[in-house]
N, C-alpha and C. Protein backbone atom coordinates (compact mmCIF):
# COMPACT_ATOMS: atom_id res chain seq x y z
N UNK A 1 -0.72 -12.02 -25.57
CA UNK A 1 -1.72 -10.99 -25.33
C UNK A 1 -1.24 -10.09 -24.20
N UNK A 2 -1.54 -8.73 -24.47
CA UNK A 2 -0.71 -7.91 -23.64
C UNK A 2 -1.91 -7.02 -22.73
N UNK A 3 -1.64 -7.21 -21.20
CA UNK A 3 -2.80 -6.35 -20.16
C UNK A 3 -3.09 -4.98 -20.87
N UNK A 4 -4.38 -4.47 -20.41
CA UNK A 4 -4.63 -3.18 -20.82
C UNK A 4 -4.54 -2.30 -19.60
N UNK A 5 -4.14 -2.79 -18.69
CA UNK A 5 -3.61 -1.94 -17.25
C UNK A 5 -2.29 -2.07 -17.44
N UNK A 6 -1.40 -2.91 -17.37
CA UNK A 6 -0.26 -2.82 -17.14
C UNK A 6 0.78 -3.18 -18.20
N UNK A 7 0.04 -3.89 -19.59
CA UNK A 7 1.40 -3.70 -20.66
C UNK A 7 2.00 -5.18 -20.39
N UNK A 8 1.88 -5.98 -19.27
CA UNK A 8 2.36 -6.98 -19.20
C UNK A 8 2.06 -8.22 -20.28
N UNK A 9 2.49 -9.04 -20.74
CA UNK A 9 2.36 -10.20 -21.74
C UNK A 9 2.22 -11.29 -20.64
N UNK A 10 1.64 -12.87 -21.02
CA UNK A 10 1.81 -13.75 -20.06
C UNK A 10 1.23 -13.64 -19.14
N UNK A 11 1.52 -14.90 -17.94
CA UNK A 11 1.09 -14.76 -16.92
C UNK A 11 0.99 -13.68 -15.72
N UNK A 12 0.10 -13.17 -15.45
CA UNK A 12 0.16 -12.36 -14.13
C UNK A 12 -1.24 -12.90 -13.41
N UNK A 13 -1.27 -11.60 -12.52
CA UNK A 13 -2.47 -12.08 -11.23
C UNK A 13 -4.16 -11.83 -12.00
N UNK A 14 -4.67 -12.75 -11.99
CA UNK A 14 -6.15 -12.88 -12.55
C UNK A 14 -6.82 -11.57 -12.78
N UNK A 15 -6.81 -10.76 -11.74
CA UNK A 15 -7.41 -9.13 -11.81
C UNK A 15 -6.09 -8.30 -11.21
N UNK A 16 -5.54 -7.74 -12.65
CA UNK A 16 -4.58 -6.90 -12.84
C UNK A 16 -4.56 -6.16 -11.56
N UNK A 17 -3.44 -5.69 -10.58
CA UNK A 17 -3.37 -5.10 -9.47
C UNK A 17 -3.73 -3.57 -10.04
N UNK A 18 -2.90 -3.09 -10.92
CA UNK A 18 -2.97 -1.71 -11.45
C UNK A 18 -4.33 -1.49 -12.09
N UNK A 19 -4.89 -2.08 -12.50
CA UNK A 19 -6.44 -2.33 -13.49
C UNK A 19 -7.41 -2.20 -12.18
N UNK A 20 -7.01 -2.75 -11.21
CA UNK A 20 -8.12 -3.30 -10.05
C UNK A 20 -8.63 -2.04 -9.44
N UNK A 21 -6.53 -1.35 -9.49
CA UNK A 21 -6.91 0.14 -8.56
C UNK A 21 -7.61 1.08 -9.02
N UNK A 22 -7.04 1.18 -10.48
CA UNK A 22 -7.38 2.29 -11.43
C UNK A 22 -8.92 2.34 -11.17
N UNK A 23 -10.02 1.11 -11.43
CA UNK A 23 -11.36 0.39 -11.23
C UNK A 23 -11.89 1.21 -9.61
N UNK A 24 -10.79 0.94 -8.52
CA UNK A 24 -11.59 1.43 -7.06
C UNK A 24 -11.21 2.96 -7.22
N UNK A 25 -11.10 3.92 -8.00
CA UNK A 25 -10.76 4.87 -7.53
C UNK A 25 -10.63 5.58 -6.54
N UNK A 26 -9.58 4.99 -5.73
CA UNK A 26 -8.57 5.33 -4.65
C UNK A 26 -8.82 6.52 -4.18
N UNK A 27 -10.05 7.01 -3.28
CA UNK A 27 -10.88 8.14 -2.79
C UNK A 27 -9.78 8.51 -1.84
N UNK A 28 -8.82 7.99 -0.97
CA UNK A 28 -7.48 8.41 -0.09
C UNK A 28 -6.96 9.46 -0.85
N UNK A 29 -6.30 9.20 -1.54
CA UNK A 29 -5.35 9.79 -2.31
C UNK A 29 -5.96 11.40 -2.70
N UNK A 30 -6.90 11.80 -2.41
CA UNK A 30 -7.58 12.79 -1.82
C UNK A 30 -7.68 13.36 -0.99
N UNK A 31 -7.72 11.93 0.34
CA UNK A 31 -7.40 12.91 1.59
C UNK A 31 -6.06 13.21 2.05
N UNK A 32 -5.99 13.86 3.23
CA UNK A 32 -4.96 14.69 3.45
C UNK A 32 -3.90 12.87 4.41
N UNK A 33 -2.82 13.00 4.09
CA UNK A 33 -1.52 11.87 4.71
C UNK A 33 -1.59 12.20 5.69
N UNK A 34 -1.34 14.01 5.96
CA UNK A 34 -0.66 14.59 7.10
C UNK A 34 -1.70 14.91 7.91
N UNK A 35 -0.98 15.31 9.40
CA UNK A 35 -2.04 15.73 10.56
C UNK A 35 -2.09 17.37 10.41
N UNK A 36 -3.58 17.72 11.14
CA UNK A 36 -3.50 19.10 10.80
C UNK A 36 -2.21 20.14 11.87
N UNK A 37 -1.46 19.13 12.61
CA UNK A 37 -0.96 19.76 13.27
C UNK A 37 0.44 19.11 13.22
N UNK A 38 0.58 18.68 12.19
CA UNK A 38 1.94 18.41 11.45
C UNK A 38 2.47 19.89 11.23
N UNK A 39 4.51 20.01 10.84
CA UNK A 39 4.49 20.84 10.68
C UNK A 39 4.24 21.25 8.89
N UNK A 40 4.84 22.37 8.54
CA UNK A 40 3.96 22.46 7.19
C UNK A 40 5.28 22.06 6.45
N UNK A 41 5.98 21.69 6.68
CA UNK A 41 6.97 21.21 5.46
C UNK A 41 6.38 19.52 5.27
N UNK A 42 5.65 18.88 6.48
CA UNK A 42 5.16 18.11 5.97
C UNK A 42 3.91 17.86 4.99
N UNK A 43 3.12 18.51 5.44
CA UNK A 43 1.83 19.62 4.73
C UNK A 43 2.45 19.79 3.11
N UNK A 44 3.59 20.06 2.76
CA UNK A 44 4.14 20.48 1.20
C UNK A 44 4.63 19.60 1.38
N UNK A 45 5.36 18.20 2.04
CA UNK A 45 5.56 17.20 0.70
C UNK A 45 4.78 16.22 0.48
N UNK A 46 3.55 16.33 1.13
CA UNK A 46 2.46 15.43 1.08
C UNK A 46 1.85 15.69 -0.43
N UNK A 47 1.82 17.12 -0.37
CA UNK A 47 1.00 17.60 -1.92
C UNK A 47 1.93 17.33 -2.73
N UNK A 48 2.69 17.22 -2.83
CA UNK A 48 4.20 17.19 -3.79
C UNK A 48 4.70 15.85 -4.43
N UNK A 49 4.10 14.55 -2.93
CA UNK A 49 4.35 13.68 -3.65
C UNK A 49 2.91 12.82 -3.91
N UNK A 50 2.11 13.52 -3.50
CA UNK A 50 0.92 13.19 -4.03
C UNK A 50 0.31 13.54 -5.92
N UNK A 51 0.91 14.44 -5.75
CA UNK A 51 0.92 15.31 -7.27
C UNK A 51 2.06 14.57 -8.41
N UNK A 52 3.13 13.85 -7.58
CA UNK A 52 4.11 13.78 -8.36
C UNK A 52 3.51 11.93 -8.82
N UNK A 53 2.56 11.92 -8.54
CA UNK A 53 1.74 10.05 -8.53
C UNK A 53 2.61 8.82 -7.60
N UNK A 54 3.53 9.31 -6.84
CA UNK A 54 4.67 8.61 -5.61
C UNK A 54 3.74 8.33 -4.90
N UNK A 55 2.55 8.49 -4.24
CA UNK A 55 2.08 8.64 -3.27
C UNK A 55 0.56 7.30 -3.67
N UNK A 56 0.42 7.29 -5.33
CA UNK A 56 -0.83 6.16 -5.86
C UNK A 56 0.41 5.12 -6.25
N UNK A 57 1.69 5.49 -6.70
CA UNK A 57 2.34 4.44 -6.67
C UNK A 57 2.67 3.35 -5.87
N UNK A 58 2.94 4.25 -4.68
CA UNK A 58 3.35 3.05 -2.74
C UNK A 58 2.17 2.44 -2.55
N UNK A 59 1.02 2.67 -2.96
CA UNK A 59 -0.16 2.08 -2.65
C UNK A 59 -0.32 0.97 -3.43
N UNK A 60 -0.01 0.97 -4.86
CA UNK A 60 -0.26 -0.14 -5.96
C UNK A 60 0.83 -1.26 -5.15
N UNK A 61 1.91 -0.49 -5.20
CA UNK A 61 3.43 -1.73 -4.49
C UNK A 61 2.74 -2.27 -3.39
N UNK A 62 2.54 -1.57 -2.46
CA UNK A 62 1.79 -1.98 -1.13
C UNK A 62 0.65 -2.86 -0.87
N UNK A 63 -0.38 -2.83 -2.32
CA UNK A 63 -1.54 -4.12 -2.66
C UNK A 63 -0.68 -4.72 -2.89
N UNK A 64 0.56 -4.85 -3.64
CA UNK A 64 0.93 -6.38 -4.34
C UNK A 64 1.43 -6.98 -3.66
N UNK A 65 2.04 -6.33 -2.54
CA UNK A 65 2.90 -7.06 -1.66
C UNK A 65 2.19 -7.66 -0.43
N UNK A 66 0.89 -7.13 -0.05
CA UNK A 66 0.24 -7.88 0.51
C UNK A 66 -0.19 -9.12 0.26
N UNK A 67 -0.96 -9.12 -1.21
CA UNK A 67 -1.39 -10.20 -2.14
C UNK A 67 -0.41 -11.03 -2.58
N UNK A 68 0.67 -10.61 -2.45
CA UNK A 68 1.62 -11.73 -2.68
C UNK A 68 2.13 -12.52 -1.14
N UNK A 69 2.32 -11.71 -0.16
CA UNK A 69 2.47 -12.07 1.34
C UNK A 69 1.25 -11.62 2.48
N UNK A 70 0.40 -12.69 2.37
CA UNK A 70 -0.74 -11.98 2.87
C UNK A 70 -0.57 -12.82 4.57
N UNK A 71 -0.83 -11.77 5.71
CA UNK A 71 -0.43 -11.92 7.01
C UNK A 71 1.03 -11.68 7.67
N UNK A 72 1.50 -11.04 6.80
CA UNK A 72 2.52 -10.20 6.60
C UNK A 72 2.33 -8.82 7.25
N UNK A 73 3.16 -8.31 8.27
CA UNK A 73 3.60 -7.14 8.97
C UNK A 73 3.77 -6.19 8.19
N UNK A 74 3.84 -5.03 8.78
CA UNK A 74 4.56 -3.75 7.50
C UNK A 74 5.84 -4.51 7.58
N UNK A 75 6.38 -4.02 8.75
CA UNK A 75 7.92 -4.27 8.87
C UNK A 75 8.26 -5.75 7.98
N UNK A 76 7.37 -6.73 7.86
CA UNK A 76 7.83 -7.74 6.99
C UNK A 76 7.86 -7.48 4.98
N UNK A 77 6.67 -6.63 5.10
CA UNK A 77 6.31 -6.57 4.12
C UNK A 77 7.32 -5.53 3.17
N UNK A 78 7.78 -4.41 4.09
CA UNK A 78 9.06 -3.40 3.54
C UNK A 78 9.87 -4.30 3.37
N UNK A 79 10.53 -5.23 4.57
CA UNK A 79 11.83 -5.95 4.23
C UNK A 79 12.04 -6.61 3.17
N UNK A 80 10.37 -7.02 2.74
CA UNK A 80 10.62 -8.38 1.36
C UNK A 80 11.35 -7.77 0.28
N UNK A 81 10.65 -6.29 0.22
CA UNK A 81 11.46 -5.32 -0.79
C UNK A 81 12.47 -4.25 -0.59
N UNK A 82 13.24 -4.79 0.69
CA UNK A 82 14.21 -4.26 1.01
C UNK A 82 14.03 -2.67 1.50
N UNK A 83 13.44 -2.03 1.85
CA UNK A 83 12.88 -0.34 1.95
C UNK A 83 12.67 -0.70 3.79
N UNK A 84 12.92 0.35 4.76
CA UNK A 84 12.44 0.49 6.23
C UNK A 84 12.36 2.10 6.10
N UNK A 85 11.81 2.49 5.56
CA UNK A 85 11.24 4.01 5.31
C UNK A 85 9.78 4.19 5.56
N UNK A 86 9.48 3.32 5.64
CA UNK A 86 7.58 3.63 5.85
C UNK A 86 6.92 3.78 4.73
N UNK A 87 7.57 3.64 3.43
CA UNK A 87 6.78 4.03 2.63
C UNK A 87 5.42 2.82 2.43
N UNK A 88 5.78 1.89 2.67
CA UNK A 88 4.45 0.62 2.73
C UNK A 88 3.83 0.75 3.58
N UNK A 89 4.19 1.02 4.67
CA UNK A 89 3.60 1.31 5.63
C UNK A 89 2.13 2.11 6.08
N UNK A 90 2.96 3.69 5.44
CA UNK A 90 2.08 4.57 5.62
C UNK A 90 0.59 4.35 4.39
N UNK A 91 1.06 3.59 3.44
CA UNK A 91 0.22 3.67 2.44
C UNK A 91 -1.03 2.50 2.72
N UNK A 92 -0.28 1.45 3.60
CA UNK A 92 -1.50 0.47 3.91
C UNK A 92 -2.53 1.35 4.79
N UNK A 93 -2.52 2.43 5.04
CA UNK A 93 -3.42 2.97 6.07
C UNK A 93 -4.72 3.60 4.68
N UNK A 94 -4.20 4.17 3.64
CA UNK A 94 -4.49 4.76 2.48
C UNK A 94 -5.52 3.59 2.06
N UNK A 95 -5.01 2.46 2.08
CA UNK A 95 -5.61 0.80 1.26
C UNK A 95 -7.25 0.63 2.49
N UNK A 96 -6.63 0.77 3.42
CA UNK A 96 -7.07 0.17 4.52
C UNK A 96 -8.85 1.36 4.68
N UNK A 97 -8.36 2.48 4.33
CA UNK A 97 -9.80 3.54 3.95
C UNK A 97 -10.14 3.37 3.34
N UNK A 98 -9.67 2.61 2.09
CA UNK A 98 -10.39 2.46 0.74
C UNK A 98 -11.05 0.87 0.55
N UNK A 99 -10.79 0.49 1.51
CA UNK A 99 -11.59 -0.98 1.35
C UNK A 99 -11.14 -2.14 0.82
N UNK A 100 -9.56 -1.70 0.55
CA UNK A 100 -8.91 -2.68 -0.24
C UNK A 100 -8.12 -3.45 0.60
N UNK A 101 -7.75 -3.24 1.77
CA UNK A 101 -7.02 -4.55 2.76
C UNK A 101 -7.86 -4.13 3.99
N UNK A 102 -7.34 -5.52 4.64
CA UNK A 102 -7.56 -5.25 6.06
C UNK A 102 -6.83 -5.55 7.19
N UNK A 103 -7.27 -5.28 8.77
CA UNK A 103 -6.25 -5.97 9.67
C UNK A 103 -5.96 -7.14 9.71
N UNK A 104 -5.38 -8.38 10.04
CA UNK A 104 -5.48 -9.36 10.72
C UNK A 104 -5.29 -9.47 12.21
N UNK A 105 -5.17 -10.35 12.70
CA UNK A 105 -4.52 -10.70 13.83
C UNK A 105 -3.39 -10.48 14.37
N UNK A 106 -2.91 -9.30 15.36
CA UNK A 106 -1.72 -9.55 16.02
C UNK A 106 -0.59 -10.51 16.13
N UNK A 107 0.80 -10.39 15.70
CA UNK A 107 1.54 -11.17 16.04
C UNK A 107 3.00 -11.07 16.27
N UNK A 108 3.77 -11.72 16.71
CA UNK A 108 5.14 -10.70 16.63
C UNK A 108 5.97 -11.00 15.42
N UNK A 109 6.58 -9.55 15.01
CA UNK A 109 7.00 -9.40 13.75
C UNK A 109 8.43 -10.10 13.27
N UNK A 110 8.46 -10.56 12.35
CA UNK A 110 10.10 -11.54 12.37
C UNK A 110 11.06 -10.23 12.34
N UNK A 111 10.62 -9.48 11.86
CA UNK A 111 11.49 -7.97 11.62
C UNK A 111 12.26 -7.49 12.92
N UNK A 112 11.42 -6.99 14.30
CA UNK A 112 11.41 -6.37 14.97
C UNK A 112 11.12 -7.09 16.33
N UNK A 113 10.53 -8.27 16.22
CA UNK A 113 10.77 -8.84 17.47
C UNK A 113 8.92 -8.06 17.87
N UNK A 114 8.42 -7.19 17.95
CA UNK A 114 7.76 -6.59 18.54
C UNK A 114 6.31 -7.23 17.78
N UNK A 115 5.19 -6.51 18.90
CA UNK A 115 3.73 -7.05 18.33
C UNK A 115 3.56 -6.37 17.45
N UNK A 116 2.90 -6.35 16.00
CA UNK A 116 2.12 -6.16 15.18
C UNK A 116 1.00 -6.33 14.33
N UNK A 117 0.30 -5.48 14.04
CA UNK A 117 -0.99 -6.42 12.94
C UNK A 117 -0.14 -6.52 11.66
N UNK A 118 -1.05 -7.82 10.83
CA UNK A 118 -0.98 -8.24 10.42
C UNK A 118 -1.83 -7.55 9.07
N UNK A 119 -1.43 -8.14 8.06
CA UNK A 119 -2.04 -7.44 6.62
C UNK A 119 -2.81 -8.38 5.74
N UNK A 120 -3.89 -8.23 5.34
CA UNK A 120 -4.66 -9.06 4.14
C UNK A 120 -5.71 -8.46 3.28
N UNK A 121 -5.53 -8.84 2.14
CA UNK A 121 -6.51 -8.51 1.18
C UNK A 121 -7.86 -8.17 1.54
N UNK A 122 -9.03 -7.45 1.32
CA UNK A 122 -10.22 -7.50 1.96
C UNK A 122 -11.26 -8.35 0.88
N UNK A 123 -10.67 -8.84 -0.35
CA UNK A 123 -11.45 -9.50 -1.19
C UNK A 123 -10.65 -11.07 -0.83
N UNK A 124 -9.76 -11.02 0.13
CA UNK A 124 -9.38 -12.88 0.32
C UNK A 124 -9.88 -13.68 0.66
C-alpha cells in the first residue's frame, strides 16, 4: 500500500511527515525569512527560493530530522546530513512559528563545542 502524501510503500513514520505538513499549513512560509533591513539581494532570494518550494522543502527535511534526532542541535542536526549552510537551521525558526517544534534545554553542541538549544517535536 502506497502513502497518499509521499508515494512511499511499507514502513514509514505513523503520520506521514509530508501529509502532516501539507495538514498544518505552514502559515511561515508566508512570512517574510529576511529582516526589513537586510540588504535587498537578500529580500530577492528569499522570494525566489520561497517560490521555487526550497524554502517548504528545508522545513519538511528539518521536521524529519528532528523526529528522527530529537534533542539534537542545529549544528548536530545539519551534520547528520552532512550540510553547515544553515539551511536546517534557519528553517527550524519557520517550524518553531508554526507550532511544529520546540526549544529544549541548553547544552553544548558535539559539533562546535559551544552552548546551544536543543530541538524537539512539539507533539512529543
Amino acid at each position: 500500500m502506497r502513502c497518499k502524501f509521499c508515494g512511499a510503500d511499507g514502513r514509514h513514520f505513523d503520520s506521514c511527515l509530508f501529509g502532516f505538513l501539507e495538514k498544518s499549513a505552514m502559515k511561515t512560509l508566508f512570512d517574510h525569512a529576511s529582516r526589513i533591513d537586510d540588504p535587498v539581494t537578500s529580500q530577492i532570494a528569499e522570494v525566489e527560493i520561497t517560490a521555487a518550494g526550497k524554502r517548504a522543502k528545508a522545513c519538511r527535511v528539518a521536521l524529519e530530522l528532528v523526529t528522527l534526532h530529537p534533542g539534537f542541535t542545529s549544528n548536530e542536526l545539519e551534520a547528520s546530513i552532512g550540510v553547515q549552510d544553515g539551511r536546517i537551521r534557519k528553517r527550524l525558526n519557520d517550524l518553531l512559528k508554526d507550532g511544529l517544534v520546540r526549544k529544549g534545554p541548553e547544552r553544548l553542541s558535539r559539533v562546535t563545542g559551544k552552548l546551544n538549544e536543543t530541538w524537539y517535536r512539539s507533539d512529543a
